[in-house]
PDB file of N, CA and C in Angstrom:
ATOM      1  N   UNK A   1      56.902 -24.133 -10.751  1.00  0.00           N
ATOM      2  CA  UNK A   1      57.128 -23.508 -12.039  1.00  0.00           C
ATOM      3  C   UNK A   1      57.100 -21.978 -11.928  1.00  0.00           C
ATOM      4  N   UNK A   2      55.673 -21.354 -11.513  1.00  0.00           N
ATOM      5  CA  UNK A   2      56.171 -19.738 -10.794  1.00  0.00           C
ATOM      6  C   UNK A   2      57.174 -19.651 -10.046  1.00  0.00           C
ATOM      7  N   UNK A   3      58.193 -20.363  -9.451  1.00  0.00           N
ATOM      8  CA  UNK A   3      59.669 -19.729  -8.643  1.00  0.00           C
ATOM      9  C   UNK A   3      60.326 -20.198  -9.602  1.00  0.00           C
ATOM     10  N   UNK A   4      60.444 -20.836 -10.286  1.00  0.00           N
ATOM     11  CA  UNK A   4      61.578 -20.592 -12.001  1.00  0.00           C
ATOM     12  C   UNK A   4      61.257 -19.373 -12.866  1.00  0.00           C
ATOM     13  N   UNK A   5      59.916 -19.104 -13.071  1.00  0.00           N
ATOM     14  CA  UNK A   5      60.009 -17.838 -13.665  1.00  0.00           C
ATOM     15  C   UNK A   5      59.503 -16.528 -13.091  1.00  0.00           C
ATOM     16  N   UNK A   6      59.848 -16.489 -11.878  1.00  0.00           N
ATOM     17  CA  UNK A   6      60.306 -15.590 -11.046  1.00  0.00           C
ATOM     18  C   UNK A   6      61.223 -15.313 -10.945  1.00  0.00           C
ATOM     19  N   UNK A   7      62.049 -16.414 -10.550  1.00  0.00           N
ATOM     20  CA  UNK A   7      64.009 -16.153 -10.822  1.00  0.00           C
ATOM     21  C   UNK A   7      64.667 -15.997 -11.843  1.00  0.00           C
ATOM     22  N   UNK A   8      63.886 -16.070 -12.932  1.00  0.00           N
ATOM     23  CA  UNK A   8      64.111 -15.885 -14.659  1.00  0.00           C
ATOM     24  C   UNK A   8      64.219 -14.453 -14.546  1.00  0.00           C
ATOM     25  N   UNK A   9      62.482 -13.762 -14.431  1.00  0.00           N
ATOM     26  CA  UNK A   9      62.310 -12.240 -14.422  1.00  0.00           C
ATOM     27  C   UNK A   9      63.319 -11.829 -13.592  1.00  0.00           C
ATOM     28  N   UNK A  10      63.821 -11.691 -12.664  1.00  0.00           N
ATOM     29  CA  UNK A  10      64.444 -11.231 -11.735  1.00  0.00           C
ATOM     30  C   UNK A  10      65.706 -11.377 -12.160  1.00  0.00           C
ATOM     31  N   UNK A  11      66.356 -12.247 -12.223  1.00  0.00           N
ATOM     32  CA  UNK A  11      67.508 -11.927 -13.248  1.00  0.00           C
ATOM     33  C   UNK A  11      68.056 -11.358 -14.583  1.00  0.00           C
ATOM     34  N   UNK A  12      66.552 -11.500 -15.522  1.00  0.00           N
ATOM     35  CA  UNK A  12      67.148 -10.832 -16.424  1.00  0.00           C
ATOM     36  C   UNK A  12      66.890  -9.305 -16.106  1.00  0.00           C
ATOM     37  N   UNK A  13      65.827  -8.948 -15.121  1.00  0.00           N
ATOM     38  CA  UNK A  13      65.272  -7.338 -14.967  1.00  0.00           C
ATOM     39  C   UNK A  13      66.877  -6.745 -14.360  1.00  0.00           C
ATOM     40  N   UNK A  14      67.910  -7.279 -13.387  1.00  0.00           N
ATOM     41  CA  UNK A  14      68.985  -7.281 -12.888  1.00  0.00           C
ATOM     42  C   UNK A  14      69.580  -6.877 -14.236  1.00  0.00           C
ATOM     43  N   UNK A  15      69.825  -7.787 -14.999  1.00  0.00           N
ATOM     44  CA  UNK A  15      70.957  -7.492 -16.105  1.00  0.00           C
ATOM     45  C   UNK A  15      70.645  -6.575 -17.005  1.00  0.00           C
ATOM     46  N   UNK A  16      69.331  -6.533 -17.254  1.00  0.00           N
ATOM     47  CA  UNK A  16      68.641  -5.095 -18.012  1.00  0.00           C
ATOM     48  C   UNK A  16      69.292  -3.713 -17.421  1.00  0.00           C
ATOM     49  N   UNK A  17      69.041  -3.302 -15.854  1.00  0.00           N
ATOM     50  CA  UNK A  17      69.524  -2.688 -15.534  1.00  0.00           C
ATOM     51  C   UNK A  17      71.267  -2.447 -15.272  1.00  0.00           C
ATOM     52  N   UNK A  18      71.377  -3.686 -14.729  1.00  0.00           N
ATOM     53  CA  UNK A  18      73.135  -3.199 -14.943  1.00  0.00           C
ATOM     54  C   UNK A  18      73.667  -2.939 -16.718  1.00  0.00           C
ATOM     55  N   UNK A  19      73.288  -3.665 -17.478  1.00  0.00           N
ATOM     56  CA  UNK A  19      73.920  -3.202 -19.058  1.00  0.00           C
ATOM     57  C   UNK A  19      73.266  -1.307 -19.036  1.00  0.00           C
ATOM     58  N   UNK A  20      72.206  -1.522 -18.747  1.00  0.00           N
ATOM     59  CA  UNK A  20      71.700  -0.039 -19.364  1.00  0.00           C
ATOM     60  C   UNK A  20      72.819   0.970 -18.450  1.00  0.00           C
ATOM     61  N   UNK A  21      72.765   0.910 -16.994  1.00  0.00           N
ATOM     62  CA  UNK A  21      73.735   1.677 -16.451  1.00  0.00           C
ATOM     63  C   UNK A  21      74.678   2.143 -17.769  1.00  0.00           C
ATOM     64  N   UNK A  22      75.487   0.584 -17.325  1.00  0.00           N
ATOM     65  CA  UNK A  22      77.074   0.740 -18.196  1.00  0.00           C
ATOM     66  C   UNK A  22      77.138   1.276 -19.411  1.00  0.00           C
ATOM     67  N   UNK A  23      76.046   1.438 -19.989  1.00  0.00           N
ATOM     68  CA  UNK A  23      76.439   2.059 -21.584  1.00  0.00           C
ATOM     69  C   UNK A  23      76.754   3.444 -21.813  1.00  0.00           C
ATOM     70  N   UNK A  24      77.477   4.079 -22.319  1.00  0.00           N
ATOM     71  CA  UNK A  24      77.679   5.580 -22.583  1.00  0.00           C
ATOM     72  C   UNK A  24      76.127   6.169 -22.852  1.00  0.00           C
ATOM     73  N   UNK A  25      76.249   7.510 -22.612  1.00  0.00           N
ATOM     74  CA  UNK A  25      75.004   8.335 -22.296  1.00  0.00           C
ATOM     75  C   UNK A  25      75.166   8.599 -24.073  1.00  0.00           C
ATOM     76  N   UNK A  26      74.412   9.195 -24.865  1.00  0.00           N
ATOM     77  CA  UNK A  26      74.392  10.540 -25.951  1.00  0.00           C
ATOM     78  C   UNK A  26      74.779  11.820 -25.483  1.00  0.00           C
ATOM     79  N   UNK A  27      75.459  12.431 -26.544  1.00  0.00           N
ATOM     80  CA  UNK A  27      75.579  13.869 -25.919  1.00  0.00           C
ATOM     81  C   UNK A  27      74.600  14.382 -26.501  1.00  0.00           C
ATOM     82  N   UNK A  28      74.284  15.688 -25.423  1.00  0.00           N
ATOM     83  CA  UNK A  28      72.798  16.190 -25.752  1.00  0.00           C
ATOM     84  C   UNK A  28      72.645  16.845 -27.370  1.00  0.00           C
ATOM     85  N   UNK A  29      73.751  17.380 -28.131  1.00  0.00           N
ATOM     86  CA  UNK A  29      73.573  17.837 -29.159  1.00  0.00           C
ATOM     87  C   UNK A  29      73.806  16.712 -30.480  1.00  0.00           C
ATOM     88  N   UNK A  30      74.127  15.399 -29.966  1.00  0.00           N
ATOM     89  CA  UNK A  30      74.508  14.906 -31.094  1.00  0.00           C
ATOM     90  C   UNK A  30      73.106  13.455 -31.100  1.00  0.00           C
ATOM     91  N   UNK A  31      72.168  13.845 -30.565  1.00  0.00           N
ATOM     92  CA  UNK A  31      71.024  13.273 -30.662  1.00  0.00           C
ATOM     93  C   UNK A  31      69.844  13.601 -32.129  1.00  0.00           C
ATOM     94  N   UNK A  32      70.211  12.440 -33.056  1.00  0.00           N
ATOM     95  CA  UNK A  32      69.552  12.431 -34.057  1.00  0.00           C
ATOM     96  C   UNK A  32      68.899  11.529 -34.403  1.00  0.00           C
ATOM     97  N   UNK A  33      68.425  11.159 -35.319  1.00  0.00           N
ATOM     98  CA  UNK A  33      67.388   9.749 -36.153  1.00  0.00           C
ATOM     99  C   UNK A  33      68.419   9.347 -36.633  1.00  0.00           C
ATOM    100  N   UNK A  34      69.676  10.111 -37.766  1.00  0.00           N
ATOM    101  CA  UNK A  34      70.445   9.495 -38.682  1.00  0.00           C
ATOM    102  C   UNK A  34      71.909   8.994 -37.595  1.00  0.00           C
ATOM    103  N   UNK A  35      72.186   7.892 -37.583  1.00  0.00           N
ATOM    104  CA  UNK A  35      73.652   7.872 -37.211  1.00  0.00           C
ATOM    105  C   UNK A  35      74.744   8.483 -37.536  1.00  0.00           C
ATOM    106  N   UNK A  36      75.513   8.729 -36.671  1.00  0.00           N
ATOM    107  CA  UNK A  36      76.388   9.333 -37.485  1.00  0.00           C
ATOM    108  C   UNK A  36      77.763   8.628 -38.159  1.00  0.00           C
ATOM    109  N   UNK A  37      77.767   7.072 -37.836  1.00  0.00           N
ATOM    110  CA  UNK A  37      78.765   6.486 -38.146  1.00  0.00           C
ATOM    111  C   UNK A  37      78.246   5.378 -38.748  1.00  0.00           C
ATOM    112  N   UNK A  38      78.185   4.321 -39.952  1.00  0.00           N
ATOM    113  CA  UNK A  38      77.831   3.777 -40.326  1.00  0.00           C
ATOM    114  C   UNK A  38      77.129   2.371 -39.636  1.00  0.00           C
ATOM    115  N   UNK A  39      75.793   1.793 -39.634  1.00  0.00           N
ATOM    116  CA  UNK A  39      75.696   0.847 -39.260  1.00  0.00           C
ATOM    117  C   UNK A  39      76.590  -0.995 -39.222  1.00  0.00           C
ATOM    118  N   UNK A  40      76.923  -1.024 -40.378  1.00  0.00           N
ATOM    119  CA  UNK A  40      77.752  -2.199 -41.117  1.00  0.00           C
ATOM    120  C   UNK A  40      79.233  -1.603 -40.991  1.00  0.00           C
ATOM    121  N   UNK A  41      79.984  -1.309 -40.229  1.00  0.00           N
ATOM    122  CA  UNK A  41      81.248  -0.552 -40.315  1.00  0.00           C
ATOM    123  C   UNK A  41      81.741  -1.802 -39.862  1.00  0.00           C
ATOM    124  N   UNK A  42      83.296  -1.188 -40.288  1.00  0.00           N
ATOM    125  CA  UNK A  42      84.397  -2.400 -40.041  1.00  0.00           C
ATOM    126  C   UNK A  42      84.443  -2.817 -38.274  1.00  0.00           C
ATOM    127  N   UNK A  43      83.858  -2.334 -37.150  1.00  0.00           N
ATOM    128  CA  UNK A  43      83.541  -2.516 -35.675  1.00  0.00           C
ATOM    129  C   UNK A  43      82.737  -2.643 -35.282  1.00  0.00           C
ATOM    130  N   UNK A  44      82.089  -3.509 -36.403  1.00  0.00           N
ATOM    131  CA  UNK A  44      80.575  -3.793 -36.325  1.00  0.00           C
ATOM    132  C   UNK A  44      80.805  -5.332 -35.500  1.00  0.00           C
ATOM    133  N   UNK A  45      80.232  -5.713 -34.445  1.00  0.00           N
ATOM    134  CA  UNK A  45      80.412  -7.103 -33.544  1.00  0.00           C
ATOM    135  C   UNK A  45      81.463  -6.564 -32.617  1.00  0.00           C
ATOM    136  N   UNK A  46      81.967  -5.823 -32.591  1.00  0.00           N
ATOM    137  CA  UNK A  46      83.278  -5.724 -31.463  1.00  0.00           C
ATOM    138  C   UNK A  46      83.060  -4.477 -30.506  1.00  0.00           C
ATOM    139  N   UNK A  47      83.669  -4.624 -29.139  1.00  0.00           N
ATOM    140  CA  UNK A  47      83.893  -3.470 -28.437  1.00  0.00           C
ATOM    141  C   UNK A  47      82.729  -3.649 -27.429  1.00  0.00           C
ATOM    142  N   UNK A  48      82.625  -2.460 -26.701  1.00  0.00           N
ATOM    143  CA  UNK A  48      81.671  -2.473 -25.354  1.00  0.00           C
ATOM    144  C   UNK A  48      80.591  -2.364 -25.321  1.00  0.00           C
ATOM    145  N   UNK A  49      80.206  -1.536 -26.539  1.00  0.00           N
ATOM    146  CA  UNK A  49      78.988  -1.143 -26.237  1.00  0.00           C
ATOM    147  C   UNK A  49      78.208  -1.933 -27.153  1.00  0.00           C
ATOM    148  N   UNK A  50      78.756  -2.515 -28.324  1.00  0.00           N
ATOM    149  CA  UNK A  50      77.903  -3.571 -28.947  1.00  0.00           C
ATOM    150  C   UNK A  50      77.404  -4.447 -28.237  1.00  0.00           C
ATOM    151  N   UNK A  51      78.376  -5.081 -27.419  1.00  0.00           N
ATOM    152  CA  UNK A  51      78.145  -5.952 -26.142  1.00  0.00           C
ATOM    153  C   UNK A  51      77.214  -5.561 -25.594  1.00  0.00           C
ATOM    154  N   UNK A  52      77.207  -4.299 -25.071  1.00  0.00           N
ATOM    155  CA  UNK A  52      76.003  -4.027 -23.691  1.00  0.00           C
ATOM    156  C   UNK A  52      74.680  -3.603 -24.483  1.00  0.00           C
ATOM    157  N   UNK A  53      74.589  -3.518 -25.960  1.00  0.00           N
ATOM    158  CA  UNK A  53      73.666  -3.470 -26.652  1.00  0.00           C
ATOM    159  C   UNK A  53      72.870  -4.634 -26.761  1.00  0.00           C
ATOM    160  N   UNK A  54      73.424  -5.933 -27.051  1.00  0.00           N
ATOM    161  CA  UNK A  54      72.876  -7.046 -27.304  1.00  0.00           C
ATOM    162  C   UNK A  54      72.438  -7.628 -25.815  1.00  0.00           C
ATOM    163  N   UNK A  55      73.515  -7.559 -24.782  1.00  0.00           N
ATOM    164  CA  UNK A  55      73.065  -7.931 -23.772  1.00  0.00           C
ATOM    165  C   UNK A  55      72.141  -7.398 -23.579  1.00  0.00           C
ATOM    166  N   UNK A  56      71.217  -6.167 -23.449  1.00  0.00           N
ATOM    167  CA  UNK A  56      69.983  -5.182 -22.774  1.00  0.00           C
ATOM    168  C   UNK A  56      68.986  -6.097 -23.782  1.00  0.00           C
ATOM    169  N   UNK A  57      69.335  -6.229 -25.472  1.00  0.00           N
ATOM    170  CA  UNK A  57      68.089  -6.815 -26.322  1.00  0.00           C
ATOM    171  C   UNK A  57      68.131  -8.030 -25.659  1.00  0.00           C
ATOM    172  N   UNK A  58      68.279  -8.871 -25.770  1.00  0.00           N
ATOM    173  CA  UNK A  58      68.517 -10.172 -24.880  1.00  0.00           C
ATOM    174  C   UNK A  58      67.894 -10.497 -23.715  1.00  0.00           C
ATOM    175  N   UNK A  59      68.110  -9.377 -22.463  1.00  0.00           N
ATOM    176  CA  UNK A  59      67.782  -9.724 -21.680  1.00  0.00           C
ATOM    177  C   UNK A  59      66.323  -8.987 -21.479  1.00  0.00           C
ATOM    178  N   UNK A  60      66.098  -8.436 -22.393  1.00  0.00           N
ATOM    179  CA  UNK A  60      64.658  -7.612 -22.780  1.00  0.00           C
ATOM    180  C   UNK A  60      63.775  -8.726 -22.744  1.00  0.00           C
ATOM    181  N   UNK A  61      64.083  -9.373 -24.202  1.00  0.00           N
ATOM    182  CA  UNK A  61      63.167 -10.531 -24.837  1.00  0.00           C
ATOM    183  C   UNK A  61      63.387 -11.828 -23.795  1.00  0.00           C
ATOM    184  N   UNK A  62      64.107 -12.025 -22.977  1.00  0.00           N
ATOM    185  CA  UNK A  62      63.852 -13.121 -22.111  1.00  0.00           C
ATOM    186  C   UNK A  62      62.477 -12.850 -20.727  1.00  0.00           C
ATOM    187  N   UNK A  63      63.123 -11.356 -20.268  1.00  0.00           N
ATOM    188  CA  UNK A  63      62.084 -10.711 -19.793  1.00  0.00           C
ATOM    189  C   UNK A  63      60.657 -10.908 -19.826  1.00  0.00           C
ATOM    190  N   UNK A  64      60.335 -10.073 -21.631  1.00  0.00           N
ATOM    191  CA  UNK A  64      58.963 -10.236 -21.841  1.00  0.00           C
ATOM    192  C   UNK A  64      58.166 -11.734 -21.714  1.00  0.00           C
ATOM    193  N   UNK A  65      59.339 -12.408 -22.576  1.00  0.00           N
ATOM    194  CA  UNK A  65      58.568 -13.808 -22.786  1.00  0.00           C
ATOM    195  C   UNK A  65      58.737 -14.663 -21.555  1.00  0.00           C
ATOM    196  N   UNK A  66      59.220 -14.316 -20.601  1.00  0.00           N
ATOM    197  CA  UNK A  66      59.067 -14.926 -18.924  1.00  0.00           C
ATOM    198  C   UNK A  66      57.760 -14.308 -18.446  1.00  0.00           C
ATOM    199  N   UNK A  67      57.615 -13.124 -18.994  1.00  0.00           N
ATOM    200  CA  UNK A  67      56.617 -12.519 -17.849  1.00  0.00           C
ATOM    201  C   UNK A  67      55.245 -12.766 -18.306  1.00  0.00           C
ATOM    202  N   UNK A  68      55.226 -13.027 -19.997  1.00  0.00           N
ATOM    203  CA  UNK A  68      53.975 -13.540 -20.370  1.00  0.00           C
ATOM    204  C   UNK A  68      53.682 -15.261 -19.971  1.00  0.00           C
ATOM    205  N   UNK A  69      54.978 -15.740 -20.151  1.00  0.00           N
ATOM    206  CA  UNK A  69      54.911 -17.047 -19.607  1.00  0.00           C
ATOM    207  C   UNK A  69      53.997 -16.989 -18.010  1.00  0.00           C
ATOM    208  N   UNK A  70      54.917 -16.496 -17.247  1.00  0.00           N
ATOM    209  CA  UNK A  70      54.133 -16.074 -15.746  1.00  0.00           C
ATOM    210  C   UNK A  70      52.681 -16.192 -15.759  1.00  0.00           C
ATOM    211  N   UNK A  71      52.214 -14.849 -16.593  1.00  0.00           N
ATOM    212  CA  UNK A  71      50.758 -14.566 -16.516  1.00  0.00           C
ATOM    213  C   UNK A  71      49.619 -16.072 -17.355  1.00  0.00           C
ATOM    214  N   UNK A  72      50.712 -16.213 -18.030  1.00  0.00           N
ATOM    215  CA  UNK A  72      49.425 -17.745 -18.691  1.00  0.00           C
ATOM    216  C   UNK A  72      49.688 -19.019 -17.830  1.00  0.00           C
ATOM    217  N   UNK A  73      50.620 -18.874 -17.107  1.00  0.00           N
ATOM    218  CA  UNK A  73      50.405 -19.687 -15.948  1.00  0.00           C
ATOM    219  C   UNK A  73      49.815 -19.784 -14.961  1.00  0.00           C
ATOM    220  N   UNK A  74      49.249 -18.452 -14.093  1.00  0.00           N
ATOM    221  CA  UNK A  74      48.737 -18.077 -13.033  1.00  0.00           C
ATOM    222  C   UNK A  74      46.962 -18.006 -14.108  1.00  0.00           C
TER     223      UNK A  74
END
């Protein structure tokens, strides 16, 4: 059961890092709290970076809850 969720962590820590790579940086001046384009906009679900958004949350929360899994196992 620890080498299943070993190979769990390890894959999703993999995909954490490759999505985060791939996503566009901020430019340094257009770093704010407020967005600047609406949350609910008509390209809301579509395109790349929504994608590599959900993928990073995703493979976040599989992460954590593998790694707590791990520790209440051991």
């Amino acid at each position: 059961m620890t080498t299943l969720m070993s190979i769990i962590i390890l894959l999703s820590s993999l995909s954490i890092i490759i999505s985060v790579a791939m996503q566009d940086g901020q430019e340094r001046g257009n770093a704010t709290f407020i967005p600047s384009e609406p949350i609910w906009g008509p390209n809301q679900g579509r395109g790349k970076e929504f994608t590599l958004k959900r993928i990073t949350v995703v493979s976040t929360v599989i992460f954590m809850v593998s790694t707590l899994g791990l520790l209440m196992i051991k």
